[in-house]
N, C-alpha and C. Protein backbone atom coordinates (compact mmCIF):
# COMPACT_ATOMS: atom_id res chain seq x y z
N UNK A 1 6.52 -13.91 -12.82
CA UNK A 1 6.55 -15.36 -12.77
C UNK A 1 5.66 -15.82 -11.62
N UNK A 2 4.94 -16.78 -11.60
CA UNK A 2 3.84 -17.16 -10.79
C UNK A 2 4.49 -18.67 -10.24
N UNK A 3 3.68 -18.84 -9.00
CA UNK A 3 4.39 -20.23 -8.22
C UNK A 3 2.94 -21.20 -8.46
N UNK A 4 3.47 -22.31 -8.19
CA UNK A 4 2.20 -23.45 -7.98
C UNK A 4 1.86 -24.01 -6.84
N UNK A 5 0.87 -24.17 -6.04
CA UNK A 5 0.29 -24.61 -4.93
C UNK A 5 -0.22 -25.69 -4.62
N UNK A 6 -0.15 -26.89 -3.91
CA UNK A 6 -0.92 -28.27 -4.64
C UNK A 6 -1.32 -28.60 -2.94
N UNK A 7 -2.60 -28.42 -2.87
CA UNK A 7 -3.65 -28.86 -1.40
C UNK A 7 -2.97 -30.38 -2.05
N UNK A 8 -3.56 -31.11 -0.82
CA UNK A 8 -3.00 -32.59 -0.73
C UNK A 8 -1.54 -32.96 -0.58
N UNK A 9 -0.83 -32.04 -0.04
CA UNK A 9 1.10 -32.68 -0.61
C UNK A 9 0.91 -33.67 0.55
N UNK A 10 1.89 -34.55 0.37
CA UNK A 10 2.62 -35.32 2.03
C UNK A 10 3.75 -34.37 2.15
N UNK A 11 4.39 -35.69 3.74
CA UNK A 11 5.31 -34.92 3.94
C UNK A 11 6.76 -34.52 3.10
N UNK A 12 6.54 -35.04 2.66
CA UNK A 12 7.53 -34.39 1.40
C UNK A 12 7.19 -33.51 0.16
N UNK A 13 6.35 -33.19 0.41
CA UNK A 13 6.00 -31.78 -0.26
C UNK A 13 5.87 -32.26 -1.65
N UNK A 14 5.44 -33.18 -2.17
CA UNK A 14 5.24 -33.80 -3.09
C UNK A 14 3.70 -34.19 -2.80
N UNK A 15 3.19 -33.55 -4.01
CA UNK A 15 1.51 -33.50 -4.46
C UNK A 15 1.18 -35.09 -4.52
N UNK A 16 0.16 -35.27 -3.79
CA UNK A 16 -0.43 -36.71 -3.87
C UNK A 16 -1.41 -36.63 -4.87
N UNK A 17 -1.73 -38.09 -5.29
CA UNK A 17 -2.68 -38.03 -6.32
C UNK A 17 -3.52 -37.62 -6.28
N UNK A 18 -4.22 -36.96 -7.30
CA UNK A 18 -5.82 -36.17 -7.35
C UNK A 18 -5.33 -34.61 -6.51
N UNK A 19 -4.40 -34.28 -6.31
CA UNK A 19 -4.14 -33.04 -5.40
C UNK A 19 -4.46 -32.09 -6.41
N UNK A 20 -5.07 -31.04 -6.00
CA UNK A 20 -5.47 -30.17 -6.40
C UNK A 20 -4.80 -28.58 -6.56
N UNK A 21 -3.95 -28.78 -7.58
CA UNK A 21 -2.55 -27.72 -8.41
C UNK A 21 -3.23 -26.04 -8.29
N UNK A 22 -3.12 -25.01 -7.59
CA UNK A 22 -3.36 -23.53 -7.35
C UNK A 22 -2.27 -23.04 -7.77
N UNK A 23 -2.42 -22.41 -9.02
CA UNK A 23 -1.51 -21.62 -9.41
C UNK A 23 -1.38 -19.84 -8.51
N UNK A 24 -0.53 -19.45 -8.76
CA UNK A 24 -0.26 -18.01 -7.88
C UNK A 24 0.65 -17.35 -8.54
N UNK A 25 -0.04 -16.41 -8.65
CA UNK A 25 1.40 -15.01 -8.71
C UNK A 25 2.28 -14.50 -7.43
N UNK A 26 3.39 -14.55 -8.19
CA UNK A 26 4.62 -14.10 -7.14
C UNK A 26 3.94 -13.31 -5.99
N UNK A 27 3.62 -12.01 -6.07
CA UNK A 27 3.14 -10.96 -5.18
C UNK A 27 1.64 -11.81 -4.22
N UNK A 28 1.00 -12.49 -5.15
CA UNK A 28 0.04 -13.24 -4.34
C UNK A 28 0.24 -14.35 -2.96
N UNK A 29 1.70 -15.32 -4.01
CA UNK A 29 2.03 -16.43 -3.12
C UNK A 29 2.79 -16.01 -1.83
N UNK A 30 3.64 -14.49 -2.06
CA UNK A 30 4.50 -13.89 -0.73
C UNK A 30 3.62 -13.58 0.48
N UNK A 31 2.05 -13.71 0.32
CA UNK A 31 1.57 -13.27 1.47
C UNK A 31 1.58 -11.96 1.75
N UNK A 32 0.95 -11.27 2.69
CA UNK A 32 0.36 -10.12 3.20
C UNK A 32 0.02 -9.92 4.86
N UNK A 33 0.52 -8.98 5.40
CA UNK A 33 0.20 -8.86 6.91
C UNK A 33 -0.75 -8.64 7.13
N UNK A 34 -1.46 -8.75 7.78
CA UNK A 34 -3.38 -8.14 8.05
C UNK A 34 -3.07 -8.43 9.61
N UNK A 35 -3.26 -7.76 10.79
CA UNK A 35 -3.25 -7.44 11.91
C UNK A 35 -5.30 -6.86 12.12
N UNK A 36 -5.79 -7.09 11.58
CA UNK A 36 -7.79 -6.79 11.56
C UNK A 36 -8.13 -7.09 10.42
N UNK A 37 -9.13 -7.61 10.67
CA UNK A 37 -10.39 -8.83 9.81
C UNK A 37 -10.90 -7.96 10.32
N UNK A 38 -12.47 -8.23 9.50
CA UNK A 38 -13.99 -7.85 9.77
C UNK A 38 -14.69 -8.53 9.16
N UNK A 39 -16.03 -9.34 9.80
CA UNK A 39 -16.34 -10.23 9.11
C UNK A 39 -17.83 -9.99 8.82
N UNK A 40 -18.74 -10.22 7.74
CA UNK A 40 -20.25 -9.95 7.79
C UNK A 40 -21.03 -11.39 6.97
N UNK A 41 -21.69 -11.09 7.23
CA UNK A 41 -22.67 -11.62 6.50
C UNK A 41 -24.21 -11.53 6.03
N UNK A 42 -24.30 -12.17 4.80
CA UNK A 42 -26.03 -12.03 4.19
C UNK A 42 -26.66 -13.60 4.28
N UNK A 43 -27.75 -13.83 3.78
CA UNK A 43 -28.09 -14.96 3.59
C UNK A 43 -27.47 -15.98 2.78
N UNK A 44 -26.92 -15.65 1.69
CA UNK A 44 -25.95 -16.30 0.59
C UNK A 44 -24.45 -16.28 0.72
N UNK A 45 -23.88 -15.29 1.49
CA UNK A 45 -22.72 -15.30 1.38
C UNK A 45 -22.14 -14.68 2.73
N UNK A 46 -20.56 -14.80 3.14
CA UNK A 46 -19.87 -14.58 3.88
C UNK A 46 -18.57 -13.37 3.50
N UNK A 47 -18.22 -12.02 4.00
CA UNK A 47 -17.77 -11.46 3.67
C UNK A 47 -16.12 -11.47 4.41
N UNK A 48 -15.62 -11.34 4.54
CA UNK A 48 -14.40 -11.41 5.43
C UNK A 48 -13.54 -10.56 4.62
N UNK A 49 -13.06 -8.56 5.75
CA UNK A 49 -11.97 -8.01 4.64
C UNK A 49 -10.58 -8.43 6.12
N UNK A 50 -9.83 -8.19 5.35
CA UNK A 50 -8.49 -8.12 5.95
C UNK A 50 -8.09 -6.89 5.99
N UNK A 51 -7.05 -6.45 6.84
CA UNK A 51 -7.17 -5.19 6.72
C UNK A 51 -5.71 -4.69 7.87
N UNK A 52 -4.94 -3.80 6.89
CA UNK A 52 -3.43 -3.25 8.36
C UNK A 52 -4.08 -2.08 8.65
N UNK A 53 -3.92 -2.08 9.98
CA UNK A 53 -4.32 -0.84 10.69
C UNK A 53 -3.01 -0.55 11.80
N UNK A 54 -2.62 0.88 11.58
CA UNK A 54 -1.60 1.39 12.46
C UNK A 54 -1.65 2.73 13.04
N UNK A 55 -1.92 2.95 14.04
CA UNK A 55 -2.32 4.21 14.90
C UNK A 55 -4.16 4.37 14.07
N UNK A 56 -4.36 5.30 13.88
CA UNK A 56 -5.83 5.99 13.58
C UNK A 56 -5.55 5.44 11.83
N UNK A 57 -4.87 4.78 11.10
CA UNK A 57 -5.02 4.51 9.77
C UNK A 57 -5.50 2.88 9.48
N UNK A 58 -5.91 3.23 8.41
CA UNK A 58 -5.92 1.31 8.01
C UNK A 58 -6.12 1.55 6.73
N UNK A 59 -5.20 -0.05 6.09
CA UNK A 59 -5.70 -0.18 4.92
C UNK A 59 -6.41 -1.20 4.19
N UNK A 60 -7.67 -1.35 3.85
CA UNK A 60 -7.75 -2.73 3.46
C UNK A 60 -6.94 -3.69 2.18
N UNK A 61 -6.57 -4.58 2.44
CA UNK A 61 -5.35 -5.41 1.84
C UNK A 61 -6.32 -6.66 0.75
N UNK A 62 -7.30 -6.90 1.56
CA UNK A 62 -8.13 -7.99 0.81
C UNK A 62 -9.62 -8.25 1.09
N UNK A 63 -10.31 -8.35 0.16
CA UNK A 63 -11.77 -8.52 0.30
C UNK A 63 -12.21 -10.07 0.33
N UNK A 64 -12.65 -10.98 0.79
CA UNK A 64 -12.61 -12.36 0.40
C UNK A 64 -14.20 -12.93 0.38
N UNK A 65 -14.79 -13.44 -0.58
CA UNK A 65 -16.47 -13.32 -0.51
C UNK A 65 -16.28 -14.86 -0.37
N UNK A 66 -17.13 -15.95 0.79
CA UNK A 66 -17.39 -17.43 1.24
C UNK A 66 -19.11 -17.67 0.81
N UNK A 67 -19.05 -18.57 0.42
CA UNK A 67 -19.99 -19.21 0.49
C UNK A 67 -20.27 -19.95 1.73
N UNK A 68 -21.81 -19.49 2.70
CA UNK A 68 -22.01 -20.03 3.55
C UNK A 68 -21.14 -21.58 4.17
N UNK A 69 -21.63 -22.32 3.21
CA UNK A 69 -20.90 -23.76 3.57
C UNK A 69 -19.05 -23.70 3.66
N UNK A 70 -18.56 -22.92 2.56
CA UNK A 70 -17.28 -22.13 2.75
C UNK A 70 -16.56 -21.80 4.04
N UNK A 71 -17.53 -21.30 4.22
CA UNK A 71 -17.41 -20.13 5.40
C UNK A 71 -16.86 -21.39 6.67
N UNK A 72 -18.49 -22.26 6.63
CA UNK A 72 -18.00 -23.34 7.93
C UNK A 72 -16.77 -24.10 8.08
N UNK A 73 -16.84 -24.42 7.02
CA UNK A 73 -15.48 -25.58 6.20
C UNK A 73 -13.92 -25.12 6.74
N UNK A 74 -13.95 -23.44 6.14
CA UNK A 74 -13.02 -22.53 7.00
C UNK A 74 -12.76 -22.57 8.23
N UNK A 75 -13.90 -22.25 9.15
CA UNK A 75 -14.08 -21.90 10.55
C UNK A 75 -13.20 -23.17 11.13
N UNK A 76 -13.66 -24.62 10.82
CA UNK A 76 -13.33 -25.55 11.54
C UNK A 76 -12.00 -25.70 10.87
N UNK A 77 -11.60 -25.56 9.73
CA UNK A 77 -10.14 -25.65 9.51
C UNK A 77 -9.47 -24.69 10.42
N UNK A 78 -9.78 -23.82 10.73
CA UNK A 78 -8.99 -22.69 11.57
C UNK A 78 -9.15 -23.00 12.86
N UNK A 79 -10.25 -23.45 13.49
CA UNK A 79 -10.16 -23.67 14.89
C UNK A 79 -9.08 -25.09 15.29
N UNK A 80 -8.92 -26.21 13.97
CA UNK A 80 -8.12 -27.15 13.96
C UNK A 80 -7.03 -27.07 14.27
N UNK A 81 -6.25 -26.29 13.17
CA UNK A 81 -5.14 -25.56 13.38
C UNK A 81 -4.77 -24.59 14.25
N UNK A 82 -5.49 -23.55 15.15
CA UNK A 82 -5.03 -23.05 15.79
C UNK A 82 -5.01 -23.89 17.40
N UNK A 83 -5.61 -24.76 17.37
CA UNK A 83 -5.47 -26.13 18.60
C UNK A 83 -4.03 -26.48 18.15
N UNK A 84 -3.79 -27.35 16.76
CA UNK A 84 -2.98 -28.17 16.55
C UNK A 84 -1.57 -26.86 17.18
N UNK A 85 -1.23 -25.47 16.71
CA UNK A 85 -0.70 -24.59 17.00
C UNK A 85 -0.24 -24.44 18.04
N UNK A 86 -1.14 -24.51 19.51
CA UNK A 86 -1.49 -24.03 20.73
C UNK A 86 -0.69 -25.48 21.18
N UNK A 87 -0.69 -26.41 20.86
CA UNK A 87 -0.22 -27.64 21.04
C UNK A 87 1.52 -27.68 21.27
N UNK A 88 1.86 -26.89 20.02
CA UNK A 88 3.00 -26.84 20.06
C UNK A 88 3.84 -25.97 20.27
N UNK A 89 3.57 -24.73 20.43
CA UNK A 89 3.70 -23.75 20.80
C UNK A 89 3.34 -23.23 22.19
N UNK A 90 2.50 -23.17 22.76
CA UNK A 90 2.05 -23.01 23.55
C UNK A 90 0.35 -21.94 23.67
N UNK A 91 -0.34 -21.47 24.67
CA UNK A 91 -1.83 -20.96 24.62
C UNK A 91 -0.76 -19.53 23.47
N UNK A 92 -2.07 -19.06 23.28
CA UNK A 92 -2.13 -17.97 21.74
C UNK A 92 -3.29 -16.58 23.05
N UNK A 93 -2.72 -15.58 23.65
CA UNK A 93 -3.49 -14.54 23.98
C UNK A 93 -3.80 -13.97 22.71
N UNK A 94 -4.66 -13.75 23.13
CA UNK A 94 -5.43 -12.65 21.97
C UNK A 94 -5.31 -11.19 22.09
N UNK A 95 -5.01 -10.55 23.08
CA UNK A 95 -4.60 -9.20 23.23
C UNK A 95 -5.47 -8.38 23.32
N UNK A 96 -4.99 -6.92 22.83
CA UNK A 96 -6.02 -5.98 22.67
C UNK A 96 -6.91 -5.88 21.63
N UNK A 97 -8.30 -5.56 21.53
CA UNK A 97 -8.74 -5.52 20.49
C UNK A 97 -8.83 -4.11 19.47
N UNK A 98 -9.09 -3.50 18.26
CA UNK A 98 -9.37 -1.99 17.90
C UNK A 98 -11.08 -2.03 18.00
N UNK A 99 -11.12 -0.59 18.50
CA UNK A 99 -12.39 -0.55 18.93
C UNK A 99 -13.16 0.10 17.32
């Protein structure tokens, strides 16, 4: 059984008009841990894998291909949110990195 996703809700979680309905499968919509990204790129496109890594193992979990403009659109949604985050929560260390 698959769930539905709708960009645009208010706060009541109720889809505003023109919102745009993402359907999902169960296993899709539960999410996935990824503790390492890696990110590349070509002239056309943006690569970003996800990936669990624990002691000397890893597995990659997801491959995700952006379209340049994608890619930006992303970036600043994420730097938004992790402000809006830091806001309420408090600063976000970043830790150790894997070499």
């Amino acid at each position: 059984m698959g769930g539905i996703l709708a960009l645009g809700m208010d706060r009541t979680n109720k889809p505003e008009a023109g919102a745009v309905m993402i359907k999902a499968e169960d296993d899709v919509a539960k999410g996935r841990f990824s503790n390492f990204a890696q990110v590349a790129s070509t002239p056309d496109s943006f690569v970003v894998d996800f990936s669990f890594v624990q002691g000397q193992n890893g597995w990659l979990l997801s491959r995700i291909l952006l379209s340049p403009q994608h890619a930006k659109r992303l970036s600043v949604a994420l730097a938004e949110t992790v402000a809006k985050h830091e806001e309420r929560f408090g600063k976000i260390e970043t830790g150790p990195t894997l070499q």
